[in-house]
PDB file of N, CA and C in Angstrom:
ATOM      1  N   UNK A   1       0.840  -1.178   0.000  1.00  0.00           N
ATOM      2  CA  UNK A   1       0.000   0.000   0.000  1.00  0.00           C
ATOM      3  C   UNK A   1       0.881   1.236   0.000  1.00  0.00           C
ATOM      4  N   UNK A   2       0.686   2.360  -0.629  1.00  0.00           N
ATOM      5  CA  UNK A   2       1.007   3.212  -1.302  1.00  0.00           C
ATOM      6  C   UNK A   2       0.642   4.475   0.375  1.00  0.00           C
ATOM      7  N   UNK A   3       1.384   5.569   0.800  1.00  0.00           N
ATOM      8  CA  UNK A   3       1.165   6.313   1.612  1.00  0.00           C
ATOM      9  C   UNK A   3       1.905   7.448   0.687  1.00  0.00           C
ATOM     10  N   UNK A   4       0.432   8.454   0.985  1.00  0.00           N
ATOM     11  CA  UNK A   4       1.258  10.005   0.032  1.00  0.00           C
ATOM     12  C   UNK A   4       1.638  10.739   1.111  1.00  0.00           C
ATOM     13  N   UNK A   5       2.715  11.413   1.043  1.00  0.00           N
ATOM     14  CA  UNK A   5       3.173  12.351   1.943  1.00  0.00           C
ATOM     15  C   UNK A   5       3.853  13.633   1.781  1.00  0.00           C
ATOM     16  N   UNK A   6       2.742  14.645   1.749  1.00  0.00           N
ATOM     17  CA  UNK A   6       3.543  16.299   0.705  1.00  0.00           C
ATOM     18  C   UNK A   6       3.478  16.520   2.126  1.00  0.00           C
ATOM     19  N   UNK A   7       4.339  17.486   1.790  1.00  0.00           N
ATOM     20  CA  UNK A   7       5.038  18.201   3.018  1.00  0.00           C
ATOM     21  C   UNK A   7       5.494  19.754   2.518  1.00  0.00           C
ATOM     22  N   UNK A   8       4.225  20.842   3.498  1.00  0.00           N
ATOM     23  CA  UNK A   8       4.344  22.036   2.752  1.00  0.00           C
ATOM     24  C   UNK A   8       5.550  22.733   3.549  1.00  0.00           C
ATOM     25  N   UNK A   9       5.313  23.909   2.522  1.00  0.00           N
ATOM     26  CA  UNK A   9       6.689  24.971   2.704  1.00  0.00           C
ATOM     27  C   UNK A   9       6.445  25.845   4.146  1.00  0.00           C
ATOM     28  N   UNK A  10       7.592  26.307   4.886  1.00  0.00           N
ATOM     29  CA  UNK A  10       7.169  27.195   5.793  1.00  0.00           C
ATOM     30  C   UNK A  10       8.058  28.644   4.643  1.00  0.00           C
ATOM     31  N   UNK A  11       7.713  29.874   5.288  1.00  0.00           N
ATOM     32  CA  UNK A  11       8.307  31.004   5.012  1.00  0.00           C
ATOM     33  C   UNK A  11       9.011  31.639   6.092  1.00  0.00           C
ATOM     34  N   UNK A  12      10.414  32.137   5.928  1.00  0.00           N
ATOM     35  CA  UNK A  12      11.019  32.723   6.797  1.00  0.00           C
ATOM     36  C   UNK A  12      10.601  34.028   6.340  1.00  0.00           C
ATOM     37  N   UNK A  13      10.739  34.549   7.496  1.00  0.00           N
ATOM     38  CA  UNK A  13      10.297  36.373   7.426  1.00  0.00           C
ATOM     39  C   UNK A  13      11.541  37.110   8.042  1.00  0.00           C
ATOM     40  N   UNK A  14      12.131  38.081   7.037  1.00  0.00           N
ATOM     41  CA  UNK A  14      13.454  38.580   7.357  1.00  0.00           C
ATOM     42  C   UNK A  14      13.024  40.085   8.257  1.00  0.00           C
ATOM     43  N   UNK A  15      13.723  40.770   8.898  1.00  0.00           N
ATOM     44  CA  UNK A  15      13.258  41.732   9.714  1.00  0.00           C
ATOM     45  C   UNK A  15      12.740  42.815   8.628  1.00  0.00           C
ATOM     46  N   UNK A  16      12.840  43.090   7.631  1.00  0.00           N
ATOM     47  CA  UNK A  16      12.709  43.840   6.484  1.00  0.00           C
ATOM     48  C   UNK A  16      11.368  43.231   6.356  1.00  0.00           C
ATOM     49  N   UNK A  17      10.240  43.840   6.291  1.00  0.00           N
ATOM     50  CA  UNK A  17       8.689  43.612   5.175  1.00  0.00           C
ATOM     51  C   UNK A  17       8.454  42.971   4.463  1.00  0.00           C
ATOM     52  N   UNK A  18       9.470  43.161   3.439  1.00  0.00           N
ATOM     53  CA  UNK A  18       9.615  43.114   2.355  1.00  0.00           C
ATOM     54  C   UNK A  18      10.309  42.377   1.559  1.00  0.00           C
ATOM     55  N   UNK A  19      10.990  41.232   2.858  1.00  0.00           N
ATOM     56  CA  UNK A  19      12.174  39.877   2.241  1.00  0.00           C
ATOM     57  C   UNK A  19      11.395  39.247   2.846  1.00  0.00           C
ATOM     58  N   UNK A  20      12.303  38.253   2.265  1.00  0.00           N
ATOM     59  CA  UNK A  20      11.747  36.915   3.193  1.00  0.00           C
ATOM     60  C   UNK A  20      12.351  35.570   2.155  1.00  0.00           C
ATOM     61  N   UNK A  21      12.378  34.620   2.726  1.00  0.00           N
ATOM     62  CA  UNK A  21      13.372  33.452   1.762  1.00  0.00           C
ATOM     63  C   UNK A  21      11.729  32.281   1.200  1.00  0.00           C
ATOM     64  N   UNK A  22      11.764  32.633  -0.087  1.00  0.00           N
ATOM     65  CA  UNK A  22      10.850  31.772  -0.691  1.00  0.00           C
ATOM     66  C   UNK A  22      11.555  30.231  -0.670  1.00  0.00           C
ATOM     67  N   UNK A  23      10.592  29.492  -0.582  1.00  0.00           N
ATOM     68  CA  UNK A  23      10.945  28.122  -0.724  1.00  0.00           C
ATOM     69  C   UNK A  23      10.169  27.014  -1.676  1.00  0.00           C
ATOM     70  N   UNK A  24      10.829  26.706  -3.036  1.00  0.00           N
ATOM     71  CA  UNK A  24       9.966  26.329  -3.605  1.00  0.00           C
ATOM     72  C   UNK A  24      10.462  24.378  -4.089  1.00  0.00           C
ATOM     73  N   UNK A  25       9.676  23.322  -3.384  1.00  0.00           N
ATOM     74  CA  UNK A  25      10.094  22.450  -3.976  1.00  0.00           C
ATOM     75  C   UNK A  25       9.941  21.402  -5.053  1.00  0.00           C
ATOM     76  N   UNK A  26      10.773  20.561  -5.159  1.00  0.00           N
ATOM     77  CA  UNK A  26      10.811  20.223  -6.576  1.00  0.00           C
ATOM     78  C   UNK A  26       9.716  19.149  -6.657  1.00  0.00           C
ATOM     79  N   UNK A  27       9.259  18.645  -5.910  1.00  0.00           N
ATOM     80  CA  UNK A  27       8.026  17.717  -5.710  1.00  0.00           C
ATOM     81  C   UNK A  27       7.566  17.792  -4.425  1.00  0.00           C
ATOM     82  N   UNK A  28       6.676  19.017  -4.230  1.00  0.00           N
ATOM     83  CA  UNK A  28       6.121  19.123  -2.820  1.00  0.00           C
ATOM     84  C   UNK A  28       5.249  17.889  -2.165  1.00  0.00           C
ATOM     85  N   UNK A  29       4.509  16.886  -3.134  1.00  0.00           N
ATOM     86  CA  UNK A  29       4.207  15.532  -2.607  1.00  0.00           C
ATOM     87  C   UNK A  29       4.925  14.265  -3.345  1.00  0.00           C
ATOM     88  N   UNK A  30       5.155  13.265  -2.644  1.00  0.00           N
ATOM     89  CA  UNK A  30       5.535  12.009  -2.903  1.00  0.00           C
ATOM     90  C   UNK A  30       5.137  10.903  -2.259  1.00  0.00           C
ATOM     91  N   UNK A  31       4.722   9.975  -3.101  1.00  0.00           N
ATOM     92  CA  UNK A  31       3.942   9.028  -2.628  1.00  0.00           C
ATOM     93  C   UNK A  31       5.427   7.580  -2.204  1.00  0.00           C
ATOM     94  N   UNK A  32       4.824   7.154  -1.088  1.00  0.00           N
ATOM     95  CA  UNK A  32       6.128   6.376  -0.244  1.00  0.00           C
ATOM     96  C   UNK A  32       5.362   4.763   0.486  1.00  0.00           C
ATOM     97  N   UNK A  33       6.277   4.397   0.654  1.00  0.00           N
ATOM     98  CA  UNK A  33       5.567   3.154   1.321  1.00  0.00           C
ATOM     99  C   UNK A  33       6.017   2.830   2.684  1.00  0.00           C
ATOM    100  N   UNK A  34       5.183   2.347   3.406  1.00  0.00           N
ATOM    101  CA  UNK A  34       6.027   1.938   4.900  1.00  0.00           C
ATOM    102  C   UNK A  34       7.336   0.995   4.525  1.00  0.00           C
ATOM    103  N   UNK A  35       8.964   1.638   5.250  1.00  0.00           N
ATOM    104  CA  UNK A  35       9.874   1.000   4.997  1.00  0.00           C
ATOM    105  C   UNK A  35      10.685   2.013   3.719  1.00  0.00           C
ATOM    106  N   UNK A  36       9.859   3.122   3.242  1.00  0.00           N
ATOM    107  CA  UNK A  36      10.609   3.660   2.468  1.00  0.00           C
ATOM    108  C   UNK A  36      11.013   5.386   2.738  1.00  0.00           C
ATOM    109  N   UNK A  37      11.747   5.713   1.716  1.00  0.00           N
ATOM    110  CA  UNK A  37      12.346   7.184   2.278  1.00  0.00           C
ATOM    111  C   UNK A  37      11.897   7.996   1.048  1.00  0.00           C
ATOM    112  N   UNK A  38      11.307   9.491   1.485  1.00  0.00           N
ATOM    113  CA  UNK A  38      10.620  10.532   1.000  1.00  0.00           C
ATOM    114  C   UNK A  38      12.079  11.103   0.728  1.00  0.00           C
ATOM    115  N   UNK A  39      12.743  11.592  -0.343  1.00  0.00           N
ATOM    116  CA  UNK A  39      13.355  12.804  -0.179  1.00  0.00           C
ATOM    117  C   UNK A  39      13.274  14.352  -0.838  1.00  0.00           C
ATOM    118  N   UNK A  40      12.989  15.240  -0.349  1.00  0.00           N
ATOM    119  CA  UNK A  40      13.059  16.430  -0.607  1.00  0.00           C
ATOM    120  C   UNK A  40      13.804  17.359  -1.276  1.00  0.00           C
ATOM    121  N   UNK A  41      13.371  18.265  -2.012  1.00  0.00           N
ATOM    122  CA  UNK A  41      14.955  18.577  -2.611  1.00  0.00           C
ATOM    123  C   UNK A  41      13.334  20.023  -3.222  1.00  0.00           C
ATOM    124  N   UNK A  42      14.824  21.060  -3.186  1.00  0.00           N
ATOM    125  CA  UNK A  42      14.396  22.511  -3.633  1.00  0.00           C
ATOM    126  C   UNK A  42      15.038  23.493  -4.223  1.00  0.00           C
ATOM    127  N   UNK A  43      14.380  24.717  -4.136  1.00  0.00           N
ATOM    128  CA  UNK A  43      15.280  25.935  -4.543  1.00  0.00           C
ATOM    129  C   UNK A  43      14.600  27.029  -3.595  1.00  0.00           C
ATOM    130  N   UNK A  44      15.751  27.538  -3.009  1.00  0.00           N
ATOM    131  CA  UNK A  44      15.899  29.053  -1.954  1.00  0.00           C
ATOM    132  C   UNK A  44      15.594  30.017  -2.305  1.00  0.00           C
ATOM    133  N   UNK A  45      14.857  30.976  -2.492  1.00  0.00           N
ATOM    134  CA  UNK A  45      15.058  32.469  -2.657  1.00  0.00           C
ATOM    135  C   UNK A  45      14.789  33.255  -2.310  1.00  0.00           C
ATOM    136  N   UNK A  46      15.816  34.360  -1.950  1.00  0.00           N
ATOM    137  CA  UNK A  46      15.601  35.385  -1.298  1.00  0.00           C
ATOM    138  C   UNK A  46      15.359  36.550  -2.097  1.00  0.00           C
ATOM    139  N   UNK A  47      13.818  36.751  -2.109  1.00  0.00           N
ATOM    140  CA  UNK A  47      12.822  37.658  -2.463  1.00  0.00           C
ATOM    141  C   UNK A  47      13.078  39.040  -2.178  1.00  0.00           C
ATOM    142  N   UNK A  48      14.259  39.447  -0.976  1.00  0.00           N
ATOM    143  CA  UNK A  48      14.417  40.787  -0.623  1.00  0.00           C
ATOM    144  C   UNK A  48      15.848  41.344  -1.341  1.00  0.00           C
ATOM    145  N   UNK A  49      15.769  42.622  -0.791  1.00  0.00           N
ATOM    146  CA  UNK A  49      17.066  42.999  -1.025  1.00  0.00           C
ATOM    147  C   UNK A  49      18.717  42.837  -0.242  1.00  0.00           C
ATOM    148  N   UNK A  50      18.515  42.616   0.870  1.00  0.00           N
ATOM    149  CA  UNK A  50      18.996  42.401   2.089  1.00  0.00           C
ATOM    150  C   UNK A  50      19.623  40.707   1.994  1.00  0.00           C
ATOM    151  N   UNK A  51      20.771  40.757   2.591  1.00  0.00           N
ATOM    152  CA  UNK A  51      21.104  39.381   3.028  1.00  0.00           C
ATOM    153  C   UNK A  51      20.389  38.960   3.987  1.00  0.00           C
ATOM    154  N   UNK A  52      20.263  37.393   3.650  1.00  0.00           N
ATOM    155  CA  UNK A  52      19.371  36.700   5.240  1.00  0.00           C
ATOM    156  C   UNK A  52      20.393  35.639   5.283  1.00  0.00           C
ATOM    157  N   UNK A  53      20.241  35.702   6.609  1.00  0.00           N
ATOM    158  CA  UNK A  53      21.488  34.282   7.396  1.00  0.00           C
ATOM    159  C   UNK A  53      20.608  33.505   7.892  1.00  0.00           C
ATOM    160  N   UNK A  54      20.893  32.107   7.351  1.00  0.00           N
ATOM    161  CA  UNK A  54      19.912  31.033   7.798  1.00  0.00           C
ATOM    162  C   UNK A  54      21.015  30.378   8.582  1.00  0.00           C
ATOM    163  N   UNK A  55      20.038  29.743   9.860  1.00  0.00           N
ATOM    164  CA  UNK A  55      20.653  29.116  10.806  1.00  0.00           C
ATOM    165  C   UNK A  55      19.917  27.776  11.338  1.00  0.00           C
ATOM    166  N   UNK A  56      18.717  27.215  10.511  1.00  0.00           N
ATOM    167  CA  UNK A  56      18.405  25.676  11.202  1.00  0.00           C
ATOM    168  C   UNK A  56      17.100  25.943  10.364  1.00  0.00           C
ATOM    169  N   UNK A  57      16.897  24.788  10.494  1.00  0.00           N
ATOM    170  CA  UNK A  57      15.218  24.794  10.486  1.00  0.00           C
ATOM    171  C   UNK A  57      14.353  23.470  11.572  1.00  0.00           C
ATOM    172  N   UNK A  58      13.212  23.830  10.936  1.00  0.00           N
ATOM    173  CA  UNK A  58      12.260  23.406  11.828  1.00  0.00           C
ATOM    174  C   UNK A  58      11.593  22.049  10.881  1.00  0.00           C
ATOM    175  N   UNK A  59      10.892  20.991  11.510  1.00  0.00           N
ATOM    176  CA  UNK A  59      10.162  20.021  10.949  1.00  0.00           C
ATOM    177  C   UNK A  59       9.125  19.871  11.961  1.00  0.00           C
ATOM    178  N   UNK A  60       7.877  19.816  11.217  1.00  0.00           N
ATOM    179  CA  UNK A  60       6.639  18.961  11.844  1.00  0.00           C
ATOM    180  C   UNK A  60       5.910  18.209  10.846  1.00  0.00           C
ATOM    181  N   UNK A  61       5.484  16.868  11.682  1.00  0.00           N
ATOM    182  CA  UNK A  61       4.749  15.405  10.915  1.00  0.00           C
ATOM    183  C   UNK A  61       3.740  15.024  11.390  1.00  0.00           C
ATOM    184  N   UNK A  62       2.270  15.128  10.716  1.00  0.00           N
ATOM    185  CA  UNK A  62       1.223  14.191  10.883  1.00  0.00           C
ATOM    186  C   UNK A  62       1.324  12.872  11.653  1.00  0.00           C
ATOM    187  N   UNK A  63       2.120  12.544  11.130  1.00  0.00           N
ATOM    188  CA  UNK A  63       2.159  11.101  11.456  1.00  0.00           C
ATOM    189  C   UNK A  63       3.205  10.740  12.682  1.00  0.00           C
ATOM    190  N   UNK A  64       2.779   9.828  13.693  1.00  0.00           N
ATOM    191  CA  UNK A  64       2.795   9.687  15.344  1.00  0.00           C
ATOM    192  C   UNK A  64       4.083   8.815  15.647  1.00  0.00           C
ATOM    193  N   UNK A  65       4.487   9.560  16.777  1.00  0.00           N
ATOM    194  CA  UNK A  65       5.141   8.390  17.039  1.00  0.00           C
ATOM    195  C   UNK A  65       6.853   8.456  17.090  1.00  0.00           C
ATOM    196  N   UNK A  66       7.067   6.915  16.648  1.00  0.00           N
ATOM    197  CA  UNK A  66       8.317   6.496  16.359  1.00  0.00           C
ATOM    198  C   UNK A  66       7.812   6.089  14.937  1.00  0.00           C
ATOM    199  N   UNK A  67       6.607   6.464  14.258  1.00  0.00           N
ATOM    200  CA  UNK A  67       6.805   5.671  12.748  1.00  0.00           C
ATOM    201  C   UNK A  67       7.340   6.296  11.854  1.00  0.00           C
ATOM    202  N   UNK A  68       8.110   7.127  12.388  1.00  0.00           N
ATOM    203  CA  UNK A  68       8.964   7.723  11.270  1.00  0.00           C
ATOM    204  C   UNK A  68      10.488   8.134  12.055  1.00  0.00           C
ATOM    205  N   UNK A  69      11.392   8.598  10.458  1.00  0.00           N
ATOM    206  CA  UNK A  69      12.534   9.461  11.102  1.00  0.00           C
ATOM    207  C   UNK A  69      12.936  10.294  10.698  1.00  0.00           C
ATOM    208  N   UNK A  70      13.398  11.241  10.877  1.00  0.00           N
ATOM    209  CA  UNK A  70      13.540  13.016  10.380  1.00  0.00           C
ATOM    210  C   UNK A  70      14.918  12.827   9.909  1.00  0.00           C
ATOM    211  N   UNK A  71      15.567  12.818   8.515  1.00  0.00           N
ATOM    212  CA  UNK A  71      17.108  13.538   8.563  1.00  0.00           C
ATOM    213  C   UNK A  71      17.290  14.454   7.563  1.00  0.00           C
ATOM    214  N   UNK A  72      17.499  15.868   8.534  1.00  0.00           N
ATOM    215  CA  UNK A  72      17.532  17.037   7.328  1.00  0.00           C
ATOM    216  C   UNK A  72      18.747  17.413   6.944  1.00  0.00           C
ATOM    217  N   UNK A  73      19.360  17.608   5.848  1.00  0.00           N
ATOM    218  CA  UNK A  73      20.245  18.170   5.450  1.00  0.00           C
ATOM    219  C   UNK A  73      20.428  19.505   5.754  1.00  0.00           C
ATOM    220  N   UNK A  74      20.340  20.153   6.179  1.00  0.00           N
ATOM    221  CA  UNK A  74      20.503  21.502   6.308  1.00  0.00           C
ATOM    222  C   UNK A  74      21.811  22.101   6.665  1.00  0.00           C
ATOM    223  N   UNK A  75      22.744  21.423   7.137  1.00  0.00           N
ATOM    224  CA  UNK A  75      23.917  21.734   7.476  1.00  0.00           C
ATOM    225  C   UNK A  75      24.617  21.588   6.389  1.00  0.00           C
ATOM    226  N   UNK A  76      24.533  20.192   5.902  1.00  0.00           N
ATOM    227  CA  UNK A  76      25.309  19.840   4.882  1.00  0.00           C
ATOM    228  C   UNK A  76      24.977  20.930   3.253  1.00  0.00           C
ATOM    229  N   UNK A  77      23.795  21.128   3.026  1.00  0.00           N
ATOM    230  CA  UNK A  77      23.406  21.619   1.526  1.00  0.00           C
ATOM    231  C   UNK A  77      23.009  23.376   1.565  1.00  0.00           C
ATOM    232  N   UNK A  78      22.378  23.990   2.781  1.00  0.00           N
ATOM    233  CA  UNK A  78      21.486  24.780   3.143  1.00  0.00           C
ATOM    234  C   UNK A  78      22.763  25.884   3.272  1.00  0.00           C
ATOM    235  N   UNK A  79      22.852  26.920   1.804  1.00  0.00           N
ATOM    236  CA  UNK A  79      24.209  27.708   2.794  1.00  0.00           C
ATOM    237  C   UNK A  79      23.701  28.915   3.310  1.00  0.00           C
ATOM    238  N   UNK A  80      25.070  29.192   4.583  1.00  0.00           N
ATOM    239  CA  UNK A  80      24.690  30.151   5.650  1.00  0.00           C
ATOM    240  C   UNK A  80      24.123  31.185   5.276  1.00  0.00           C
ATOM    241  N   UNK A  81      24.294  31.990   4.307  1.00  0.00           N
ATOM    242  CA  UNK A  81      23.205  33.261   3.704  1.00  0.00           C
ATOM    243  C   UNK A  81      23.070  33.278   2.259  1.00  0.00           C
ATOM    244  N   UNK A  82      21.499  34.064   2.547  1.00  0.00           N
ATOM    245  CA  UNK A  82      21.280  34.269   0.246  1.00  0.00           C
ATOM    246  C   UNK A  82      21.399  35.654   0.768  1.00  0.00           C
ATOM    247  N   UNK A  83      21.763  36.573  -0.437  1.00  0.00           N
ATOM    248  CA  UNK A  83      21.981  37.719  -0.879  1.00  0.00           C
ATOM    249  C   UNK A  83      20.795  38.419  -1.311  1.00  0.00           C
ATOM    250  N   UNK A  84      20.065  39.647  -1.300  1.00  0.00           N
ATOM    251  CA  UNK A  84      19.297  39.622  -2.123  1.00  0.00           C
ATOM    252  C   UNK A  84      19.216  39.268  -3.525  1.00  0.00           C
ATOM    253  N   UNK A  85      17.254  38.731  -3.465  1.00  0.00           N
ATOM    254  CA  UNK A  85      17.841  38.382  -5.292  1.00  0.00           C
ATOM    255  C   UNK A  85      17.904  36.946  -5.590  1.00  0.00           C
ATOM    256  N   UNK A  86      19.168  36.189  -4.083  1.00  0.00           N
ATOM    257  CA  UNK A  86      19.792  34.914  -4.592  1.00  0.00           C
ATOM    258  C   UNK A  86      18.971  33.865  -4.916  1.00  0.00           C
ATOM    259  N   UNK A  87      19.294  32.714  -5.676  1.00  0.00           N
ATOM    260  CA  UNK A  87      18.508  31.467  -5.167  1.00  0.00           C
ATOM    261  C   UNK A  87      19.670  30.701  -5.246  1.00  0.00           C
ATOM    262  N   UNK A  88      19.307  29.198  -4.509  1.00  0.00           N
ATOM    263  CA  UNK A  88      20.473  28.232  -4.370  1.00  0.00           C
ATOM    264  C   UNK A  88      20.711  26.929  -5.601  1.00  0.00           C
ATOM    265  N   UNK A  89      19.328  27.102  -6.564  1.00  0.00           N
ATOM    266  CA  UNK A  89      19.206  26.068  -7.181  1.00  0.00           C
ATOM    267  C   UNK A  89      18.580  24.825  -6.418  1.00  0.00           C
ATOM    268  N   UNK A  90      18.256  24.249  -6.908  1.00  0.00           N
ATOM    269  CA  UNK A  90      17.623  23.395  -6.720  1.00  0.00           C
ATOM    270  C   UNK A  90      19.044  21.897  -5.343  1.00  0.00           C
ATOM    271  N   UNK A  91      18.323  22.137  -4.513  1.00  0.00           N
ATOM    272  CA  UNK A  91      19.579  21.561  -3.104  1.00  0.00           C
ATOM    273  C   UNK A  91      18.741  20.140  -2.718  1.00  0.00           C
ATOM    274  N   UNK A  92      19.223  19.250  -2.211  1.00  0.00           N
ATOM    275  CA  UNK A  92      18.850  18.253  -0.897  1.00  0.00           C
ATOM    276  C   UNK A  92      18.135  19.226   0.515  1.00  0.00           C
ATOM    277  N   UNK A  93      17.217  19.022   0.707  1.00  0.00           N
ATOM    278  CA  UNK A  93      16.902  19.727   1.975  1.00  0.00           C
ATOM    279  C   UNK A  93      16.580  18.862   3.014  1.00  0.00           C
ATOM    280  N   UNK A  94      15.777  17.463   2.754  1.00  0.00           N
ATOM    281  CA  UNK A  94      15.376  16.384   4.212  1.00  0.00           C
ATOM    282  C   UNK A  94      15.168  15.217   3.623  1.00  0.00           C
ATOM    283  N   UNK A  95      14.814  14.099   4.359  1.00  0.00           N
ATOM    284  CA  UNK A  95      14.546  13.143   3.703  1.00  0.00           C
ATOM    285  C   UNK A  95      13.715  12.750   5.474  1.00  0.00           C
ATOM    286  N   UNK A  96      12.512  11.684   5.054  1.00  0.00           N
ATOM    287  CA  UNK A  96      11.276  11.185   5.574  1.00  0.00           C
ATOM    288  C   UNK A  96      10.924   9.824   5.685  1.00  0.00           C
ATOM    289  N   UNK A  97      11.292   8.395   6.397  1.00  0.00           N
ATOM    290  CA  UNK A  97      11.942   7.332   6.335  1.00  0.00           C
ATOM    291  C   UNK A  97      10.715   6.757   7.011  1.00  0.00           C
ATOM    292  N   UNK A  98       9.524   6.301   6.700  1.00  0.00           N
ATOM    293  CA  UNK A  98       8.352   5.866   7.289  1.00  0.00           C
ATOM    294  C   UNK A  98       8.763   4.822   7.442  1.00  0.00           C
ATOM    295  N   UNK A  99       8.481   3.826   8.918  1.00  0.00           N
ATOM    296  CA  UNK A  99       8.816   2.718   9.561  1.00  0.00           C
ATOM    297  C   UNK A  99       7.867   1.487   8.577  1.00  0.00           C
ATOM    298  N   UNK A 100       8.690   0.643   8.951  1.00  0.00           N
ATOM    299  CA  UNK A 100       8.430  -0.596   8.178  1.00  0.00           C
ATOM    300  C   UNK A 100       7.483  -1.206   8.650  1.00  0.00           C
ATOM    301  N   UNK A 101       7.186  -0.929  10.076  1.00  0.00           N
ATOM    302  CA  UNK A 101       5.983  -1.185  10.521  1.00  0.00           C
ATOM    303  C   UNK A 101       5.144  -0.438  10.978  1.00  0.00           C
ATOM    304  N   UNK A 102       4.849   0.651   9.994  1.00  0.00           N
ATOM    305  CA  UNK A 102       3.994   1.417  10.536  1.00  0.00           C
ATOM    306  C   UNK A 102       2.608   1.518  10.536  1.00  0.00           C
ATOM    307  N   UNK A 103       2.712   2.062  12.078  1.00  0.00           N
ATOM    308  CA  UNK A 103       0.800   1.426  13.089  1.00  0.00           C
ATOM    309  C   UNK A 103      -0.220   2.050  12.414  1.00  0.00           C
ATOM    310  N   UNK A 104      -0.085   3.250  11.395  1.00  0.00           N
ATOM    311  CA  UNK A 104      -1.142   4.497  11.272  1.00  0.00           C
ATOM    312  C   UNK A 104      -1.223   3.780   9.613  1.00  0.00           C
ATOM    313  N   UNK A 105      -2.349   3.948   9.613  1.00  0.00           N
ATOM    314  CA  UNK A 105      -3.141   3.327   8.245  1.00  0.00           C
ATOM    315  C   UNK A 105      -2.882   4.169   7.200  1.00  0.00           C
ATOM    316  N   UNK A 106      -2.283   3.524   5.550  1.00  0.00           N
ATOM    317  CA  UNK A 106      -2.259   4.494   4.609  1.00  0.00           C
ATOM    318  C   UNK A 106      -3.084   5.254   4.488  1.00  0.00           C
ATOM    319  N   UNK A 107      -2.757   6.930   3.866  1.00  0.00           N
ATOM    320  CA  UNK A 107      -3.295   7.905   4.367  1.00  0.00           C
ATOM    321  C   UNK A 107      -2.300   9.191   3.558  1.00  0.00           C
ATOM    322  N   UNK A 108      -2.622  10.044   3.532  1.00  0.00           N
ATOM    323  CA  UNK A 108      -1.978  11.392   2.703  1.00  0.00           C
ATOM    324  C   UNK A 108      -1.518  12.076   4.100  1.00  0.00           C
ATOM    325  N   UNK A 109      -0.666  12.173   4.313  1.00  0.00           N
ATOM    326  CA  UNK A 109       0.239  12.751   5.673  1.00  0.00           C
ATOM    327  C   UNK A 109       0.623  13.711   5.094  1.00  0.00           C
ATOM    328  N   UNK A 110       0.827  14.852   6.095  1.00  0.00           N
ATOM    329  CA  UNK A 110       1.068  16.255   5.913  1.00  0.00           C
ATOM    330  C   UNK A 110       2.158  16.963   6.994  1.00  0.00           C
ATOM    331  N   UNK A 111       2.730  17.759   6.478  1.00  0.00           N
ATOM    332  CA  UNK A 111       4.026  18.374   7.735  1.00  0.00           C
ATOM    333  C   UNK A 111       4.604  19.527   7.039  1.00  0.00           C
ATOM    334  N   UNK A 112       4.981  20.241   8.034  1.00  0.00           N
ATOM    335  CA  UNK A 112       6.012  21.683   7.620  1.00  0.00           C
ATOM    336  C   UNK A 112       7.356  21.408   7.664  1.00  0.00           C
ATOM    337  N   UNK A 113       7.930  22.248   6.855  1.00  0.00           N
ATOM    338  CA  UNK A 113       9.093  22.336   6.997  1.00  0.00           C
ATOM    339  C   UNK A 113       9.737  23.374   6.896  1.00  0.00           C
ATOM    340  N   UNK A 114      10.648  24.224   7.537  1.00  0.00           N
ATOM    341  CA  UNK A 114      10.656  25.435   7.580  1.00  0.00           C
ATOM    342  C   UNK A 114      12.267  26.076   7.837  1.00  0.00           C
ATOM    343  N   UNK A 115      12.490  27.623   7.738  1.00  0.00           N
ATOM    344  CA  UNK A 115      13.646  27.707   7.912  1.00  0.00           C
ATOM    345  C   UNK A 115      13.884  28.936   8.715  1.00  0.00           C
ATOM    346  N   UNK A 116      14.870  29.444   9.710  1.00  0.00           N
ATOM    347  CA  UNK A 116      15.004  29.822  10.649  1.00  0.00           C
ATOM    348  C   UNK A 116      16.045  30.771  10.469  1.00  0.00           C
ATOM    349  N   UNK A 117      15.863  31.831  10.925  1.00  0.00           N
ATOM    350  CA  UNK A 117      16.956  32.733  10.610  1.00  0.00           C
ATOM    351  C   UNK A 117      16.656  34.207  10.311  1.00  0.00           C
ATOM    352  N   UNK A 118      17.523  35.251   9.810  1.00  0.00           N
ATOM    353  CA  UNK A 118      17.633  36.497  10.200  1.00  0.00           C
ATOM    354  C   UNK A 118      17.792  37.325   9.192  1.00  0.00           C
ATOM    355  N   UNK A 119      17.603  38.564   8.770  1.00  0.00           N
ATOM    356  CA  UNK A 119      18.607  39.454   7.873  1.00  0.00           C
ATOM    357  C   UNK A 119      19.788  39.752   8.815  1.00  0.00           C
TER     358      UNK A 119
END
């Protein structure tokens, strides 16, 4: 059995109005199976004029538990600031590893993902 799992964008908001780091990905849903891995992948952009310094992000999941496992790239792919203007191209951002035995019945699961940080 087949489990869909999109996982929407969060928006960072830079102290400026008027920036803020768009996040757009390359397949916002993917359909996965218990035992298999979702991975994510995007492009950054910073919509303002201003540099923004990203420093972590955030994840939240529908789905309970231990039936899943979170590993985000963000250290590794996510670099420390866009410029105004910038984008990063299309990066690795997380990947989503639904347990092989998982208790929660196929189902379209939903979660944020988001990014943290400053001008």
């Amino acid at each position: 059995m087949k489990v869909l799992c999109p996982v929407l964008a969060g928006v960072l908001l830079a102290a400026n109005a008027n920036a803020g780091v768009i996040i757009s990905f390359d397949e916002p849903t993917l359909a996965v199976g218990s035992g298999q891995t979702a991975s994510f992948s995007g492009v950054l952009t910073n919509n303002g004029l201003d540099p923004v310094y990203l420093n972590g992000n955030n994840f939240t999941f529908s789905v309970k538990g231990d039936n899943y496992t979170f590993k985000h790239l963000f250290f590794a792919n996510v670099p420390v600031s866009l410029s105004g203007g910038e984008s990063t191209g299309s990066i690795a951002l997380f990947d989503v590893r639904l347990s092989t035995f998982l208790s929660q019945s196929p189902d379209m699961y939903s979660g944020t993902w988001s990014l943290l940080g400053r001008a």
